[in-house]
C-alpha atoms as a PDB file:
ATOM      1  CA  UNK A   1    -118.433  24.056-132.916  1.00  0.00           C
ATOM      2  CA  UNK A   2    -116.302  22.534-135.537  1.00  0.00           C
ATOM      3  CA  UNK A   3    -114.405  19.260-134.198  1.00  0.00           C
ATOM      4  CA  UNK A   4    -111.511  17.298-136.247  1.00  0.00           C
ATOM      5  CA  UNK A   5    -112.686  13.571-135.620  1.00  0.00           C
ATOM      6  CA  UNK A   6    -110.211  10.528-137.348  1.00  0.00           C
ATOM      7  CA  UNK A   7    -111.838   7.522-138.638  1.00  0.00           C
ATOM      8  CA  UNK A   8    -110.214   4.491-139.700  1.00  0.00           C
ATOM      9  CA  UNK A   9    -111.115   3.802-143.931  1.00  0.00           C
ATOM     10  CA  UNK A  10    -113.255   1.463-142.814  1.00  0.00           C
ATOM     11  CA  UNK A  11    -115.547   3.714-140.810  1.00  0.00           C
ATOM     12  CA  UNK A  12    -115.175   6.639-142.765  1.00  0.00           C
ATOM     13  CA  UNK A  13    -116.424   4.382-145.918  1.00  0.00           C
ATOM     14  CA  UNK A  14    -119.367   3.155-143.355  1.00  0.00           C
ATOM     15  CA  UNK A  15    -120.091   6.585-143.145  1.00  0.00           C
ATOM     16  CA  UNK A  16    -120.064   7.790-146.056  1.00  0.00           C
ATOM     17  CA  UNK A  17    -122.248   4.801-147.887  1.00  0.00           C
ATOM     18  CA  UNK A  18    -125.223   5.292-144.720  1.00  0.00           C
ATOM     19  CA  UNK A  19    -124.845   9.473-145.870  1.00  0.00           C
ATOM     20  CA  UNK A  20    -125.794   9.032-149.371  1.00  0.00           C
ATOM     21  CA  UNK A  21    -128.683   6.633-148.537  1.00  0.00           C
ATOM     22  CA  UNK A  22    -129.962   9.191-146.671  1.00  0.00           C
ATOM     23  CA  UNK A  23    -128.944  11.716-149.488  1.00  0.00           C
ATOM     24  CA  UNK A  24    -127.222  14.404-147.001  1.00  0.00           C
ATOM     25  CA  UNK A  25    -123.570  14.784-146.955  1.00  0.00           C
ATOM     26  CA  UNK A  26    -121.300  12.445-144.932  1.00  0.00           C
ATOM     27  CA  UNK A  27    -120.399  15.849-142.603  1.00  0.00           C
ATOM     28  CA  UNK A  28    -124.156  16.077-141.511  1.00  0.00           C
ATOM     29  CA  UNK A  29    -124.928  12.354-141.056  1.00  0.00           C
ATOM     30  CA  UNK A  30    -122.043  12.552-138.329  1.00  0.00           C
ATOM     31  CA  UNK A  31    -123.857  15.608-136.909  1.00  0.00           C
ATOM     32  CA  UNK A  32    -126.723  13.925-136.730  1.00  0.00           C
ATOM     33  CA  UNK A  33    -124.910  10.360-134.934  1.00  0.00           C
ATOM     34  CA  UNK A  34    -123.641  12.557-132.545  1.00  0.00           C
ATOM     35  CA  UNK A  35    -126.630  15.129-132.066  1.00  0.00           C
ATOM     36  CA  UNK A  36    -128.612  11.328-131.405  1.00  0.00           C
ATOM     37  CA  UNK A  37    -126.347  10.010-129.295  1.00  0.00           C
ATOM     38  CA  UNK A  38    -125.601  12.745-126.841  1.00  0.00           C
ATOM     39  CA  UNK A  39    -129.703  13.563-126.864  1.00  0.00           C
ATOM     40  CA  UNK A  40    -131.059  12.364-123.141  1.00  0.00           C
ATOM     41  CA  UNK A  41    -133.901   9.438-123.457  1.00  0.00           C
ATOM     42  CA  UNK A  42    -136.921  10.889-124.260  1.00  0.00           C
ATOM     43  CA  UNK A  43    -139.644  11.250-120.754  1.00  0.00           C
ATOM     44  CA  UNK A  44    -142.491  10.836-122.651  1.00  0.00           C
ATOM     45  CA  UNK A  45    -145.445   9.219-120.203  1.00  0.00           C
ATOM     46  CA  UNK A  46    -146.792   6.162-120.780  1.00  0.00           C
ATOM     47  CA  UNK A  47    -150.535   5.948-122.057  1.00  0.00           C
ATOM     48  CA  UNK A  48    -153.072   4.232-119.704  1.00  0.00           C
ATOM     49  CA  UNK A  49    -153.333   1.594-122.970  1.00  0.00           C
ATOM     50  CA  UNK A  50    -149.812   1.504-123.478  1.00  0.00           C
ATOM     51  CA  UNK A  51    -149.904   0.054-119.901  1.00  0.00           C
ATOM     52  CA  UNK A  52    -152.740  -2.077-120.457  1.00  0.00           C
ATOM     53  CA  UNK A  53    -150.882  -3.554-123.117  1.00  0.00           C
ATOM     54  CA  UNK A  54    -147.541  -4.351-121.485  1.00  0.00           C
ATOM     55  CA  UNK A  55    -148.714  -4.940-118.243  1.00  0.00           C
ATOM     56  CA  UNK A  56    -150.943  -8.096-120.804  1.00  0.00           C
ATOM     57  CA  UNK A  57    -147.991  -8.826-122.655  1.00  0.00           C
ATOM     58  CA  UNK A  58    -145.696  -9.205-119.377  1.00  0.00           C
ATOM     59  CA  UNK A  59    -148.452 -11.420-117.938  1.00  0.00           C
ATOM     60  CA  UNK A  60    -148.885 -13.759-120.941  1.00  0.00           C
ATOM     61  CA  UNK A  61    -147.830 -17.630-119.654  1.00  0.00           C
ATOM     62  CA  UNK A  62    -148.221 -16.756-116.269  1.00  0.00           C
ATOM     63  CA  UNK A  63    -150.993 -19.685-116.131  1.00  0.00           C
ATOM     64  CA  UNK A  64    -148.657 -22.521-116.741  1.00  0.00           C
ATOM     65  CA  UNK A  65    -145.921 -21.063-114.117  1.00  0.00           C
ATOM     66  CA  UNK A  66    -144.963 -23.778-111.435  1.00  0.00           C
ATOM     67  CA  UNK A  67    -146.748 -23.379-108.212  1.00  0.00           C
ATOM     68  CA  UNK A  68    -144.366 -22.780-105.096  1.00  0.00           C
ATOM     69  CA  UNK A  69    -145.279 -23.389-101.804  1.00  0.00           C
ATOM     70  CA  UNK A  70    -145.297 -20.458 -99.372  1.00  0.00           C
ATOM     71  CA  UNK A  71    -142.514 -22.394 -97.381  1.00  0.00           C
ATOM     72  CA  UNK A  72    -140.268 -21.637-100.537  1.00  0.00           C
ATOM     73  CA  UNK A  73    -140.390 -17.861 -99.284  1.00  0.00           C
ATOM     74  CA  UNK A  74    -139.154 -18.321 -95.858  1.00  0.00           C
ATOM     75  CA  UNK A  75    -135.860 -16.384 -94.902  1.00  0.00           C
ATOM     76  CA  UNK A  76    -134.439 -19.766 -93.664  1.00  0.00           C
ATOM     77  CA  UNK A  77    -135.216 -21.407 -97.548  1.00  0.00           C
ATOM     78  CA  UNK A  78    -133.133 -18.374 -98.919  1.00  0.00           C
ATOM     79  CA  UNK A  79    -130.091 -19.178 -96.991  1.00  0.00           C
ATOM     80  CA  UNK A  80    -130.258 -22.514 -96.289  1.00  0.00           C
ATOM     81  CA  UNK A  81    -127.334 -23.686 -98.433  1.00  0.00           C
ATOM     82  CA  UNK A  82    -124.765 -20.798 -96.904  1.00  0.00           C
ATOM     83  CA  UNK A  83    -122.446 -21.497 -93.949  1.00  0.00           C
END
């Protein structure tokens, strides 16, 4: 579907200059912005390592966290300041 899109000189120079580094025309580098942007996030599933390693990465430093007592968790502690 053809669409008539205006772009400032700045942006249209943007465009054109990222087009011919990719060596397509500047008319299919703005198909291609669009086509990316309006593409949903991709559901892929996360590998069992690909877990592994975040889940490792996420608890890196946990070791030298501050320890809290368990009276830091009570309901009264998380409201105490309120009126």
């Amino acid at each position: 579907m053809p669409i008539l899109v205006e772009l400032s000189p700045e942006n249209e120079a943007r465009l054109a200059a990222e087009a011919l580094v990719r060596g397509i025309a500047p008319e299919q580098y703005a198909g291609k912005l669009l086509d990316d942007a309006l593409t949903p996030p991709s559901t892929s599933k996360l590998t069992r390592e690909g877990l592994y390693a975040m889940l490792k990465e996420v608890g890196e430093g946990w070791e030298n966290r501050p320890t809290l007592p368990t009276s830091a968790f009570t309901r009264e502690s998380f409201y105490e300041n309120r009126t």
